[in-house]
N, C-alpha and C. Protein backbone atom coordinates (compact mmCIF):
# COMPACT_ATOMS: atom_id res chain seq x y z
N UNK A 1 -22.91 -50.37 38.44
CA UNK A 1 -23.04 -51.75 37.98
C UNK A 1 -22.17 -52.67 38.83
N UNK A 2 -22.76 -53.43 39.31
CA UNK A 2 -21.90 -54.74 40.06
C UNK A 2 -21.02 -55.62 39.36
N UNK A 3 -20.15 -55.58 39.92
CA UNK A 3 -19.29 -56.69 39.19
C UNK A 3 -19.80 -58.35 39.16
N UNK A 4 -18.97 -58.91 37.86
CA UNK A 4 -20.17 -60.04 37.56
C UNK A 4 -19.84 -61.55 38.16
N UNK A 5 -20.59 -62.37 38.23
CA UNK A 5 -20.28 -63.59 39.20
C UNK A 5 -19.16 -64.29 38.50
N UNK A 6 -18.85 -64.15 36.98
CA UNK A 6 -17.46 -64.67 36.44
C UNK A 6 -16.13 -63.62 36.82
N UNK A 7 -16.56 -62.76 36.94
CA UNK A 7 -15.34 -61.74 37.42
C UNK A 7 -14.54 -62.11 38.60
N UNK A 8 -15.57 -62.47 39.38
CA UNK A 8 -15.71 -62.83 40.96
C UNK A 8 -14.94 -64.09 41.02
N UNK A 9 -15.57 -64.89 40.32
CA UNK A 9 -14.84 -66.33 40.36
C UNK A 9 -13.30 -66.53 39.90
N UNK A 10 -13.20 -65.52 38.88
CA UNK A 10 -11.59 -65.16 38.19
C UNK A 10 -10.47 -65.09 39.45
N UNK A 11 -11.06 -63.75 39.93
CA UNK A 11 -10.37 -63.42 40.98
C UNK A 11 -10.47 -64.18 42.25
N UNK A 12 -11.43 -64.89 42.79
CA UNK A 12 -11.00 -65.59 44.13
C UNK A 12 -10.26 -67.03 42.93
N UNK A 13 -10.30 -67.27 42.23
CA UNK A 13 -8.93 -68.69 41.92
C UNK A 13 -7.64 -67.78 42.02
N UNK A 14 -7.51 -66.45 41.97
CA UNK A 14 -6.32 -66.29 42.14
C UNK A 14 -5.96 -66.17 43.32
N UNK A 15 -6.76 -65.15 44.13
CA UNK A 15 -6.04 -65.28 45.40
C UNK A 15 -6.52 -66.67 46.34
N UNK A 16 -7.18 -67.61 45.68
CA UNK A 16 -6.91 -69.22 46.75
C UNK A 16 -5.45 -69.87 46.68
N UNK A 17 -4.47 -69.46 45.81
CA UNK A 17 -2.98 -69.38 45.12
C UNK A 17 -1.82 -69.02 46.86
N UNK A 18 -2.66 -67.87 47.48
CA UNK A 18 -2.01 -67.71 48.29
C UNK A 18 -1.19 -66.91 48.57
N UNK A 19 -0.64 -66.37 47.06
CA UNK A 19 0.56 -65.47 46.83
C UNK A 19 -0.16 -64.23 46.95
N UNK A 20 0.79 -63.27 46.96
CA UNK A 20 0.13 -61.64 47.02
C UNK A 20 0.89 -61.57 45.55
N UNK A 21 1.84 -61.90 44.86
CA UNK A 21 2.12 -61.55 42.75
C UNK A 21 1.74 -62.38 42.03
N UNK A 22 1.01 -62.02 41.60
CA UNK A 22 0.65 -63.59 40.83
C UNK A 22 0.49 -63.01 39.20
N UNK A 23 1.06 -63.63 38.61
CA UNK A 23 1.38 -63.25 36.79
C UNK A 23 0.05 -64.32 36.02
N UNK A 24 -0.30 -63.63 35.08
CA UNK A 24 -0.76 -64.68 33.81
C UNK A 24 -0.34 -64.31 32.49
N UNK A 25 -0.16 -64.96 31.91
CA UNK A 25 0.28 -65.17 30.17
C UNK A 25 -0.80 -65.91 29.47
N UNK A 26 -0.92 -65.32 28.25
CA UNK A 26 -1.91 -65.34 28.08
C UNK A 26 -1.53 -64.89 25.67
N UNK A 27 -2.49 -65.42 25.21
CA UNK A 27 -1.61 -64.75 23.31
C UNK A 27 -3.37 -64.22 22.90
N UNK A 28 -2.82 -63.89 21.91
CA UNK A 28 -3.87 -63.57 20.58
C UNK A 28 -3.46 -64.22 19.26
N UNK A 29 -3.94 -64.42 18.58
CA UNK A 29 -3.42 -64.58 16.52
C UNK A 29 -3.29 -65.90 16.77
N UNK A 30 -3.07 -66.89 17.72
CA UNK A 30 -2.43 -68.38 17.29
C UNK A 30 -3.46 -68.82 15.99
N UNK A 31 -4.68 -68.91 15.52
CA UNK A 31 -4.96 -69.14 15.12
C UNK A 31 -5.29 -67.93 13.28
N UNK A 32 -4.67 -67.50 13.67
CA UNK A 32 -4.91 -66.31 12.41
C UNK A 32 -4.25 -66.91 10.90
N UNK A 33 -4.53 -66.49 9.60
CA UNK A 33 -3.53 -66.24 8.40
C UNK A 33 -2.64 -65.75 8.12
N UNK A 34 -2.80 -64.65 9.10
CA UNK A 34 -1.80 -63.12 9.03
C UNK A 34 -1.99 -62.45 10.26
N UNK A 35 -0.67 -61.74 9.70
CA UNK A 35 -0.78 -60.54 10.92
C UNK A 35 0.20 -61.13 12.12
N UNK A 36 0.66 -60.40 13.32
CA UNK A 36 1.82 -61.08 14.32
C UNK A 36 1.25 -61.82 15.17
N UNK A 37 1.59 -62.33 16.09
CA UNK A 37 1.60 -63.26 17.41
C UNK A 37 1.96 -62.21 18.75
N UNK A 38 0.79 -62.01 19.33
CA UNK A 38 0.82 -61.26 20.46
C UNK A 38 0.41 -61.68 22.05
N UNK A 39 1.89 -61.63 22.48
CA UNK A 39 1.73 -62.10 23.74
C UNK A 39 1.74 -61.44 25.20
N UNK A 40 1.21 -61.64 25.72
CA UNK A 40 1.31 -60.32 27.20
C UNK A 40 1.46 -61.04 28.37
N UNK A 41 1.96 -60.79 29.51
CA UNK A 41 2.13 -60.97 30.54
C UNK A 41 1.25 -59.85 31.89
N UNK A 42 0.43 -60.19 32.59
CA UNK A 42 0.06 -59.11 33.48
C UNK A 42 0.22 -59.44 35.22
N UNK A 43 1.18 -58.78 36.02
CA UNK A 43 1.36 -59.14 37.25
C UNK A 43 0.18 -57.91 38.17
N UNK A 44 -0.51 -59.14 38.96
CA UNK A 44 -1.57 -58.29 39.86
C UNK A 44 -0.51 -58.84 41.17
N UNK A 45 -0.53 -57.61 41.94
CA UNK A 45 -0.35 -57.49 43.16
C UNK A 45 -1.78 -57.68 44.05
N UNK A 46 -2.28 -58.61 44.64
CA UNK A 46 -3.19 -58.86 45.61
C UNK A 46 -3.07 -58.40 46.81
N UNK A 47 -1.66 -58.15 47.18
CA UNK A 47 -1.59 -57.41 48.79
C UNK A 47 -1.77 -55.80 48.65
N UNK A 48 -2.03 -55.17 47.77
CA UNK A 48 -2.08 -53.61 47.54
C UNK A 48 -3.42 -53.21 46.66
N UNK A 49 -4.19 -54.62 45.96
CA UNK A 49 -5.28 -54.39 45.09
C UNK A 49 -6.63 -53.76 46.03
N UNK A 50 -6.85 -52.39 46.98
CA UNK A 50 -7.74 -52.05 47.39
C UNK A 50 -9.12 -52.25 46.99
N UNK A 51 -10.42 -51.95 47.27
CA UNK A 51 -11.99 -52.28 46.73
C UNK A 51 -11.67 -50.93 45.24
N UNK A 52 -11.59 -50.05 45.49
CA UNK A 52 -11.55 -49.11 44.64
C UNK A 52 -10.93 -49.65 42.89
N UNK A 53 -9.90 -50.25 43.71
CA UNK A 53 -9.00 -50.88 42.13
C UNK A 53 -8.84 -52.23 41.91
N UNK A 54 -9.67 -52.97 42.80
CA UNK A 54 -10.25 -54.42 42.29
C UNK A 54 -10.88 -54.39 41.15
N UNK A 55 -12.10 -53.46 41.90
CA UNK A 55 -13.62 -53.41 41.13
C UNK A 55 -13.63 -53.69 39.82
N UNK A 56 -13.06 -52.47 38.93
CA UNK A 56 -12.80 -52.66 37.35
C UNK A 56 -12.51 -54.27 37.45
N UNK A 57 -11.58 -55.09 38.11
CA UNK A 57 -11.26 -56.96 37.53
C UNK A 57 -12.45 -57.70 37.86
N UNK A 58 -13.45 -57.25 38.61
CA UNK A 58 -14.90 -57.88 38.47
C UNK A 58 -15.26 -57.98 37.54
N UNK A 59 -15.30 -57.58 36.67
CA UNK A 59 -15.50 -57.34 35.13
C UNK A 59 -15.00 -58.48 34.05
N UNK A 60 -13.91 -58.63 34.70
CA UNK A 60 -13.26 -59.66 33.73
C UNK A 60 -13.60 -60.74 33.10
N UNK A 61 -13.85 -61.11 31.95
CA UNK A 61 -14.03 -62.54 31.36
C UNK A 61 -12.57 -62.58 30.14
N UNK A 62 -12.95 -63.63 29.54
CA UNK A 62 -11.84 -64.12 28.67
C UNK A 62 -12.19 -63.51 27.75
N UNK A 63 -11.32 -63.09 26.89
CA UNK A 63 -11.26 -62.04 26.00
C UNK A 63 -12.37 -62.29 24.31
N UNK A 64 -12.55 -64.01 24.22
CA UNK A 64 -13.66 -64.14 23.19
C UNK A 64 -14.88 -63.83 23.50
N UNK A 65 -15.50 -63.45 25.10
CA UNK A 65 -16.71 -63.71 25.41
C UNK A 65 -17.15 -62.29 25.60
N UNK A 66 -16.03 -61.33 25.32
CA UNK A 66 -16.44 -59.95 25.40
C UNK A 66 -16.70 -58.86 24.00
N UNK A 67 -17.50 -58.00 23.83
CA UNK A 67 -17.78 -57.47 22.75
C UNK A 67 -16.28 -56.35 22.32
N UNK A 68 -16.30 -55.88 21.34
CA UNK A 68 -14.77 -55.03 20.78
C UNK A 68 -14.68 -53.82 22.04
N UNK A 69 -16.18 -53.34 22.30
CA UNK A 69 -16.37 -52.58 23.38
C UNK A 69 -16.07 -52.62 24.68
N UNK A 70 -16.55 -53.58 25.16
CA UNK A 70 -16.05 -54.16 26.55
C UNK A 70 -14.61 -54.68 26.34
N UNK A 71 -13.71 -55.00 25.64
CA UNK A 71 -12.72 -55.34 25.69
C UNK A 71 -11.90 -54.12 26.02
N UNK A 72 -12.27 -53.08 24.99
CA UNK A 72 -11.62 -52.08 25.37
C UNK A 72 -11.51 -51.38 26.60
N UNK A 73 -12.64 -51.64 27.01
CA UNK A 73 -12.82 -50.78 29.14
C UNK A 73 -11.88 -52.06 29.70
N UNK A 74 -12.03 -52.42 29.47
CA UNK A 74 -11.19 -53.90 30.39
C UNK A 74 -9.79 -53.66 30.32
N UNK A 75 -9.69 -53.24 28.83
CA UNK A 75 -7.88 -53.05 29.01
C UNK A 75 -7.77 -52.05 29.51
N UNK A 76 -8.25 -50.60 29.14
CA UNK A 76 -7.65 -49.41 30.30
C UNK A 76 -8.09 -49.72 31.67
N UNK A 77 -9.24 -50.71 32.25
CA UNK A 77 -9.18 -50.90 33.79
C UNK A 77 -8.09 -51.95 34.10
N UNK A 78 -7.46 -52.45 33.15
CA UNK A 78 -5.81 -53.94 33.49
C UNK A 78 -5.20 -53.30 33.69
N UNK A 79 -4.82 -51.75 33.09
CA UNK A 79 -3.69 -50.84 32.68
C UNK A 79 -3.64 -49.88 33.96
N UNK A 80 -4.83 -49.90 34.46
CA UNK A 80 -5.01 -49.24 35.62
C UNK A 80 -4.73 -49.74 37.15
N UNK A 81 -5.01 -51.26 36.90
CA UNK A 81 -4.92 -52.30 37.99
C UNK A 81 -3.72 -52.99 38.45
N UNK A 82 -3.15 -53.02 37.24
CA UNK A 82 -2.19 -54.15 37.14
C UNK A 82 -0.51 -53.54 37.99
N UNK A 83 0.17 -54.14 38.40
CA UNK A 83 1.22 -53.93 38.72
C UNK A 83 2.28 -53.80 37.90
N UNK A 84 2.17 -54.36 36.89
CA UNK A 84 3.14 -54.66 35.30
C UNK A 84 2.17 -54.88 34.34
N UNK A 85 2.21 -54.63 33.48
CA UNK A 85 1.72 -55.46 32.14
C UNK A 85 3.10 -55.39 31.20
N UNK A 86 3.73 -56.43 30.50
CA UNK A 86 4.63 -56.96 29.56
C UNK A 86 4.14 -57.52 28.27
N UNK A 87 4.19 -56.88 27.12
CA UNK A 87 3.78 -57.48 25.79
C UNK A 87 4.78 -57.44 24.76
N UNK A 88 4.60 -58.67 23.81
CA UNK A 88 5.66 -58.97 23.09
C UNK A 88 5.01 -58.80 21.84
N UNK A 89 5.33 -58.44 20.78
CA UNK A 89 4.66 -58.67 19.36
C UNK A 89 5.96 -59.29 18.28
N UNK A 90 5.20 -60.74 17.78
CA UNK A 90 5.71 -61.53 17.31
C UNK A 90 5.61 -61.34 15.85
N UNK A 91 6.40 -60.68 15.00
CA UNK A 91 5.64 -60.72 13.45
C UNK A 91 5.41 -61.97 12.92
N UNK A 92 5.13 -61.51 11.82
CA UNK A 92 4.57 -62.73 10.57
C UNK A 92 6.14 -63.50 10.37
N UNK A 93 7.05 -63.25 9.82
CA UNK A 93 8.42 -63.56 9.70
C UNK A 93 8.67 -64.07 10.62
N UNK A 94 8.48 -63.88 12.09
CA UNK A 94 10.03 -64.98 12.77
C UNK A 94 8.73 -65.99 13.33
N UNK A 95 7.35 -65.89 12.83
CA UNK A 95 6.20 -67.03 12.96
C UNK A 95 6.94 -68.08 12.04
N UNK A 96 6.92 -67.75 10.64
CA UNK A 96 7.81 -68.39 9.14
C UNK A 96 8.73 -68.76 10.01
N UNK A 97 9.89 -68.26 10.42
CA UNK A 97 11.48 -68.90 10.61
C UNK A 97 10.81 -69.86 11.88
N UNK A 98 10.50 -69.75 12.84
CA UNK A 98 10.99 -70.25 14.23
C UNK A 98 9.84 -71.00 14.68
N UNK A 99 8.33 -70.88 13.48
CA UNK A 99 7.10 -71.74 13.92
C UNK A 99 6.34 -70.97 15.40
N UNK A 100 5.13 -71.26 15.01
CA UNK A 100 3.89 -70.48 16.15
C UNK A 100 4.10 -70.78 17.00
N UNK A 101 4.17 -72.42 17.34
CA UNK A 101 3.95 -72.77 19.13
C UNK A 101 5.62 -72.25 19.78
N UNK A 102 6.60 -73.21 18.92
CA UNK A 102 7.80 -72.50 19.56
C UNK A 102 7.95 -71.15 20.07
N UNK A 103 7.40 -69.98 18.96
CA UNK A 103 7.52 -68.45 19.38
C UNK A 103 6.59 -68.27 20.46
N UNK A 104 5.52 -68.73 20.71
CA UNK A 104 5.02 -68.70 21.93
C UNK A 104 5.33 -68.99 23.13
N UNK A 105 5.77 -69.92 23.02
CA UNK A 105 6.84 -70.24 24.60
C UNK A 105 7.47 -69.32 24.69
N UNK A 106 8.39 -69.20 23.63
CA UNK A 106 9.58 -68.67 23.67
C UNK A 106 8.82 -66.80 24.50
N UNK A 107 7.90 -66.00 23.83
CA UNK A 107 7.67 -64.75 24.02
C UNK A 107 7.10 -65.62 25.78
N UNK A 108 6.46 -66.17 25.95
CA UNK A 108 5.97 -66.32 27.85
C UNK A 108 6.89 -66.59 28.35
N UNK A 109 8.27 -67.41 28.13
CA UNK A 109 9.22 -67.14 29.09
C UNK A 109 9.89 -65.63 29.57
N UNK A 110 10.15 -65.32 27.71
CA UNK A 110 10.66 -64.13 28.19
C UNK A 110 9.87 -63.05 29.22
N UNK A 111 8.83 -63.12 28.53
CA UNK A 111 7.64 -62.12 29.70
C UNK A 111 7.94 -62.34 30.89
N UNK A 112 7.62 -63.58 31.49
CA UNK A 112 7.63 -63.89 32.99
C UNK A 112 8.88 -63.57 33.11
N UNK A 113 9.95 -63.75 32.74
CA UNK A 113 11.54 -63.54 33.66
C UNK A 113 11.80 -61.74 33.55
N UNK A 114 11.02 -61.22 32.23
CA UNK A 114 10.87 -59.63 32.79
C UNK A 114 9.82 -58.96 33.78
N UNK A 115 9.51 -59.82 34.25
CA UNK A 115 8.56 -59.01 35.46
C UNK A 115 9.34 -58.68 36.51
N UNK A 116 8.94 -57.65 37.05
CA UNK A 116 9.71 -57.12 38.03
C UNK A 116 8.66 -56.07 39.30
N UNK A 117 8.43 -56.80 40.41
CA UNK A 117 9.27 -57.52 40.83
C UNK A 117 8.46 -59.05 40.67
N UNK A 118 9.24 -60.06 40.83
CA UNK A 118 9.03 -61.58 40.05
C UNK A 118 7.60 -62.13 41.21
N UNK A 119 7.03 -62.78 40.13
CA UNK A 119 5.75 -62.70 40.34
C UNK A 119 6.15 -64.34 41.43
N UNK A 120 5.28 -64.34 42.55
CA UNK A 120 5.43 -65.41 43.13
C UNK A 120 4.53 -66.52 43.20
N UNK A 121 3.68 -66.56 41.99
CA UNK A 121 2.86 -67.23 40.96
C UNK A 121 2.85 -66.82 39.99
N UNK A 122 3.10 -68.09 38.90
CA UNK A 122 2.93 -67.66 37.64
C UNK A 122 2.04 -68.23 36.92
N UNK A 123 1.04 -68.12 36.43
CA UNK A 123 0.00 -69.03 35.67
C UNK A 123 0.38 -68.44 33.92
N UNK A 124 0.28 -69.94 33.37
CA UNK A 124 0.32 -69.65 31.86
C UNK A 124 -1.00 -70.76 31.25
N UNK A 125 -1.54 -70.22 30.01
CA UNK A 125 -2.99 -70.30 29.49
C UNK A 125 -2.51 -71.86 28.98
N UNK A 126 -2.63 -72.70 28.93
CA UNK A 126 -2.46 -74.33 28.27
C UNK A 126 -1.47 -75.02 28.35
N UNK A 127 -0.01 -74.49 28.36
CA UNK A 127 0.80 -74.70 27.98
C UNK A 127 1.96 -74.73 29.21
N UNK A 128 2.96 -76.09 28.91
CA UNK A 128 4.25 -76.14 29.89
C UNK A 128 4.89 -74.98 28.98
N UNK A 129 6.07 -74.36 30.19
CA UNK A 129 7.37 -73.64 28.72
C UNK A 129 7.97 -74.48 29.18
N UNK A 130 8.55 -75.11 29.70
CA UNK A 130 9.94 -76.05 29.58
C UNK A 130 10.92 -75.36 31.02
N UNK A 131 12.12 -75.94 31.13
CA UNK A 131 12.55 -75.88 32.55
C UNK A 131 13.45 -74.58 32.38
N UNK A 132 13.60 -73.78 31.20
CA UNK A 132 13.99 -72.50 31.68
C UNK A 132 13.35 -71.59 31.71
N UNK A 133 12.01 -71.78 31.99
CA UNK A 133 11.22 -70.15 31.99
C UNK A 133 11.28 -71.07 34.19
N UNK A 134 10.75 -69.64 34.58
CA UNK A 134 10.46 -69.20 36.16
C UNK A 134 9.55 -70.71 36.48
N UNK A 135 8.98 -71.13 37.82
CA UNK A 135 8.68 -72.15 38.13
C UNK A 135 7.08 -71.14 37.97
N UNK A 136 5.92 -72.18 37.02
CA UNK A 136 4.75 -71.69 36.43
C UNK A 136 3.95 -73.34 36.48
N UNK A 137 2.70 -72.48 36.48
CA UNK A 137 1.66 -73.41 36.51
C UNK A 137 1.17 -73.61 35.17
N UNK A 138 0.66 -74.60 34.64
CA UNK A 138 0.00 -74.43 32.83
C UNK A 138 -1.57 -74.61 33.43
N UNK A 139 -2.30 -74.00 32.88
CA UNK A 139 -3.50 -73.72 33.58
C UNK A 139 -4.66 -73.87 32.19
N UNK A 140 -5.28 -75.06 31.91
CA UNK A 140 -6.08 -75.65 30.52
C UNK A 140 -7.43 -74.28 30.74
N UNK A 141 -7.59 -73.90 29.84
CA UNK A 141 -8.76 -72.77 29.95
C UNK A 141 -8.38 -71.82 30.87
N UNK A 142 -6.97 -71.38 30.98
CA UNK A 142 -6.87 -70.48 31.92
C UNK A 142 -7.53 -69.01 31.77
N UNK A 143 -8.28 -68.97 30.72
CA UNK A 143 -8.55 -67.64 30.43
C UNK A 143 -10.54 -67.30 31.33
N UNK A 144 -10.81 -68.78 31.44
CA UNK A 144 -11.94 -68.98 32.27
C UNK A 144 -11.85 -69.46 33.79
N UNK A 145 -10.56 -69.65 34.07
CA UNK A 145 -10.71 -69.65 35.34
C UNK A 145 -9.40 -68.38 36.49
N UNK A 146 -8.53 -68.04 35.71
CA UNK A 146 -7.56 -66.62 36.43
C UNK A 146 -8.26 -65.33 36.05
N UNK A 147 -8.19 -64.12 37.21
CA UNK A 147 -8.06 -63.44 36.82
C UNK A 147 -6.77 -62.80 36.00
N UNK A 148 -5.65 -63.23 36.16
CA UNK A 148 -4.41 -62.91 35.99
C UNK A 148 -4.12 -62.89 34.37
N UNK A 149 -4.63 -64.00 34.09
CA UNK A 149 -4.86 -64.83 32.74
C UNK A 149 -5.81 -64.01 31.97
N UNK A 150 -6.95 -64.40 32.30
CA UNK A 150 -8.08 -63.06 31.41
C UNK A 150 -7.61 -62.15 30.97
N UNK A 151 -6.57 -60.86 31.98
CA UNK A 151 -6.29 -59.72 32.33
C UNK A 151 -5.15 -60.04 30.96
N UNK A 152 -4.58 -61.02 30.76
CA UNK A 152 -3.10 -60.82 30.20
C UNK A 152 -4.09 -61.50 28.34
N UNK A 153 -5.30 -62.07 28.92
CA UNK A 153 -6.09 -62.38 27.23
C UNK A 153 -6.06 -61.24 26.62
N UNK A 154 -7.07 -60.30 27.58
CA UNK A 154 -7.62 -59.02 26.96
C UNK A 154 -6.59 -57.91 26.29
N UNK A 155 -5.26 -58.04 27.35
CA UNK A 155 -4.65 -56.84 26.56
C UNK A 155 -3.66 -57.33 25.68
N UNK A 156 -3.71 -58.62 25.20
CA UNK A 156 -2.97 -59.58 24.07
C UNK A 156 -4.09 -58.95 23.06
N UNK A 157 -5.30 -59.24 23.68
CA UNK A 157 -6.43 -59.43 22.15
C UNK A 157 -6.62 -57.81 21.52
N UNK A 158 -6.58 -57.03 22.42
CA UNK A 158 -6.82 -55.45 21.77
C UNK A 158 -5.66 -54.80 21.31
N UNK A 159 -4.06 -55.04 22.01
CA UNK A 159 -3.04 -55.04 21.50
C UNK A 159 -3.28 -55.79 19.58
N UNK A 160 -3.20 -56.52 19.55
CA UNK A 160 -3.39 -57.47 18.22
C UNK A 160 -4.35 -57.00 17.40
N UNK A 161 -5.60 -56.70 17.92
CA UNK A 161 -6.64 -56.08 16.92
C UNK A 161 -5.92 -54.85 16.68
N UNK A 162 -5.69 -53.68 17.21
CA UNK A 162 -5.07 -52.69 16.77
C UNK A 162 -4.00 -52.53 16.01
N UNK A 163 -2.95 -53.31 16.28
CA UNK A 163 -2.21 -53.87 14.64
C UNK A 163 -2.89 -53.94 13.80
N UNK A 164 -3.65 -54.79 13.59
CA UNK A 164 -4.56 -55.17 12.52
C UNK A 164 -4.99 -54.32 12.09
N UNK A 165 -5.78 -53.15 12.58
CA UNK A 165 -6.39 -51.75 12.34
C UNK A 165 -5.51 -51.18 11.45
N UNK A 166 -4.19 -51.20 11.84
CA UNK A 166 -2.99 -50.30 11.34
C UNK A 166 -2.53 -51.07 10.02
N UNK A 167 -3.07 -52.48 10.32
CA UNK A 167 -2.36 -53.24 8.72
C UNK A 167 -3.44 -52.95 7.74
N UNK A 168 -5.29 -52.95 8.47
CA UNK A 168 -5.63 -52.72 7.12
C UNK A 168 -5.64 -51.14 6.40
N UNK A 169 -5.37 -50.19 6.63
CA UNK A 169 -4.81 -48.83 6.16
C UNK A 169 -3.27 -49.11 5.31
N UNK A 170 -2.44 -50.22 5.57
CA UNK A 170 -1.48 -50.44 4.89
C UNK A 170 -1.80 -51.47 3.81
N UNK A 171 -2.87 -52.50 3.71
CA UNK A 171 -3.19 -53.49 2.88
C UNK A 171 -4.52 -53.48 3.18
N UNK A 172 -5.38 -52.11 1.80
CA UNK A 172 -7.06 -51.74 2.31
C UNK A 172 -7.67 -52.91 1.78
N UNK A 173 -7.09 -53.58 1.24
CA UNK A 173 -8.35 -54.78 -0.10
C UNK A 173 -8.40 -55.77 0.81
N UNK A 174 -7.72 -56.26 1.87
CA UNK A 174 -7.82 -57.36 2.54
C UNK A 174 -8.83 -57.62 3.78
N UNK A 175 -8.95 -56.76 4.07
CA UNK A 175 -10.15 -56.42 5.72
C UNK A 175 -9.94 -56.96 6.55
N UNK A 176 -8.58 -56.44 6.79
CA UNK A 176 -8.54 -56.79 8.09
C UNK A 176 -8.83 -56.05 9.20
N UNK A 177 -9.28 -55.14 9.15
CA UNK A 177 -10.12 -54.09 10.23
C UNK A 177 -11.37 -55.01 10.79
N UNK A 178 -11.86 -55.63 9.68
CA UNK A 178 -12.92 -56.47 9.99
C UNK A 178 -12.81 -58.52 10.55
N UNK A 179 -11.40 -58.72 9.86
CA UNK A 179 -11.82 -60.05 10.77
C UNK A 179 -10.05 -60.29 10.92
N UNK A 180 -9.56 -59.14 11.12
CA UNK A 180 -8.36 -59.21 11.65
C UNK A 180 -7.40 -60.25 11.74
N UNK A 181 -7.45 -60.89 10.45
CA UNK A 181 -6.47 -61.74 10.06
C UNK A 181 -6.95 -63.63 10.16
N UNK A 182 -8.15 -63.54 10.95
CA UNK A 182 -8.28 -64.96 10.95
C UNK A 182 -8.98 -65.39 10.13
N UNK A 183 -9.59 -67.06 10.09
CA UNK A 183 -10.15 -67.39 9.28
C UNK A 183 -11.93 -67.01 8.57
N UNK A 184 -12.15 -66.79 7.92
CA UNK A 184 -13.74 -66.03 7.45
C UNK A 184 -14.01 -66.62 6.30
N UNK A 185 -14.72 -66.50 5.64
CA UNK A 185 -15.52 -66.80 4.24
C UNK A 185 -14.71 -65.60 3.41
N UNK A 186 -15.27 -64.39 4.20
CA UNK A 186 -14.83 -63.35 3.42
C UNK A 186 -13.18 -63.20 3.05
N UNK A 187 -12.40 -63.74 3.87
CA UNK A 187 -10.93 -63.89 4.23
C UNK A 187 -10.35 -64.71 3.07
N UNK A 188 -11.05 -65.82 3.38
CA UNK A 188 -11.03 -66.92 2.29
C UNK A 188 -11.47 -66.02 0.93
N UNK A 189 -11.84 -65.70 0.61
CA UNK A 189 -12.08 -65.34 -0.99
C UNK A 189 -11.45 -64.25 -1.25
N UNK A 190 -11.09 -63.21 -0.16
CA UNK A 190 -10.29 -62.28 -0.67
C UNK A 190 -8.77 -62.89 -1.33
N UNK A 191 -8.43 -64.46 -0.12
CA UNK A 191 -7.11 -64.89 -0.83
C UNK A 191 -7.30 -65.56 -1.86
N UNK A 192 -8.04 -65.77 -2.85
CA UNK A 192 -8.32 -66.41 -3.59
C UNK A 192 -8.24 -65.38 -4.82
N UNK A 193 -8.69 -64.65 -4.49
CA UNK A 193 -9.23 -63.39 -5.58
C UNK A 193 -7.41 -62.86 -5.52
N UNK A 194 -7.12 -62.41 -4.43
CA UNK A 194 -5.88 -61.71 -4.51
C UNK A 194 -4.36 -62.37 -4.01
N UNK A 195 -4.65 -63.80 -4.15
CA UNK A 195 -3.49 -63.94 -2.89
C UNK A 195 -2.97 -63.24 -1.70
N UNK A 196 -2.56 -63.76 -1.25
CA UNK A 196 -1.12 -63.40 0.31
C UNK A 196 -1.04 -61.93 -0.30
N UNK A 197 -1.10 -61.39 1.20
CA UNK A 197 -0.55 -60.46 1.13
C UNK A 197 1.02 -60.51 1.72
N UNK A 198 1.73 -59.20 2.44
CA UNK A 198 3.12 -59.64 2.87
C UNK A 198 3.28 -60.04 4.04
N UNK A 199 2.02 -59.30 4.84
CA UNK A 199 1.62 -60.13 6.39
C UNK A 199 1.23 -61.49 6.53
N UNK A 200 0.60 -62.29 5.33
CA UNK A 200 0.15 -63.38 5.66
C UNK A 200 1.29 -64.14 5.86
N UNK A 201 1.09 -65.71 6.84
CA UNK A 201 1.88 -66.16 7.26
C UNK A 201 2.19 -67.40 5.92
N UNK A 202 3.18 -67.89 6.18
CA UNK A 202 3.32 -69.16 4.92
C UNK A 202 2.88 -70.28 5.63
């Protein structure tokens, strides 16, 4: 199977950048009820990415436009590709104390300043962090136009669903196996019927 003309396009915006490290950041959950805030960082090396271990990032789209299936080949081909991958998991609690957008910065700085070795581009998905994270680009839809970015969507988004997997075996009445904490009809009436659980956020 050929890799696809969005894959293609992912990856030449990164290397028109220039750099041979180039990082993306990238979350899952911002929009959820429950469940943590998961953030990843993924550094591709472009001067060592051969045809053999490109290929799998042809593939790449942003992590809503892919099925539970394809997400999953995507992350073991990131895991395979990537030079680093860095992920943070944010619980429900320090979402409560310290607020969503703040903890989000806060987990992409930290990511980017643990890469090693330091990425000599950094793209992050919407968002400035402010003047102490690494010198970064904020990139609006970055998840449709980096490969770097996509790469750091996908293994935010399957990281996060798999929590979720693990929360609904710990809280079975809620389903979150099935819509993994965000908003639903079905979501909605389970909190209605049962309230909050201990994952949901306040």
């Amino acid at each position: 199977m050929a890799p696809t003309k969005t894959g293609q396009k992912l990856l030449k915006f990164d290397r028109r950048l220039g750099a041979r490290l180039v990082a993306g950041t990238d979350e899952a959950g911002r929009g959820c009820l429950a469940g943590p805030l998961v953030v990843a960082g993924v550094l591709l090396d472009y001067g060592s990415l051969r045809d053999h271990k490109v290929r799998p990032l042809g593939f790449l789209n942003d992590s809503k436009q892919c099925s539970p299936e394809r997400r999953e080949d995507l992350f073991h081909a990131v895991l395979g590709c990537a030079e680093q991958v860095v992920v943070r998991v944010i619980p429900h609690g320090a979402i409560d104390r310290n607020g969503l957008h703040k903890s989000n910065l806060a987990a992409m700085r930290e990511i980017l300043h643990a890469l090693s070795p330091p990425a000599e581009a950094c793209l992050v998905d919407g968002f400035r962090l402010g003047p102490t994270a690494p010198p970064h680009r904020a990139v609006v839809d970055g998840d449709e136009k980096s490969a770097a970015i996509a790469a750091a969507s996908i293994v935010a988004k399957v990281t996060r669903d798999r929590v979720m997997r693990r929360m609904d075996a710990l809280f079975p009445h809620y389903g979150f196996s099935s819509h993994v904490g965000y908003i639903t009809p079905g979501h909605s009436r389970i909190m209605r019927e049962r309230g909050p659980s201990r994952i949901h956020r306040r």
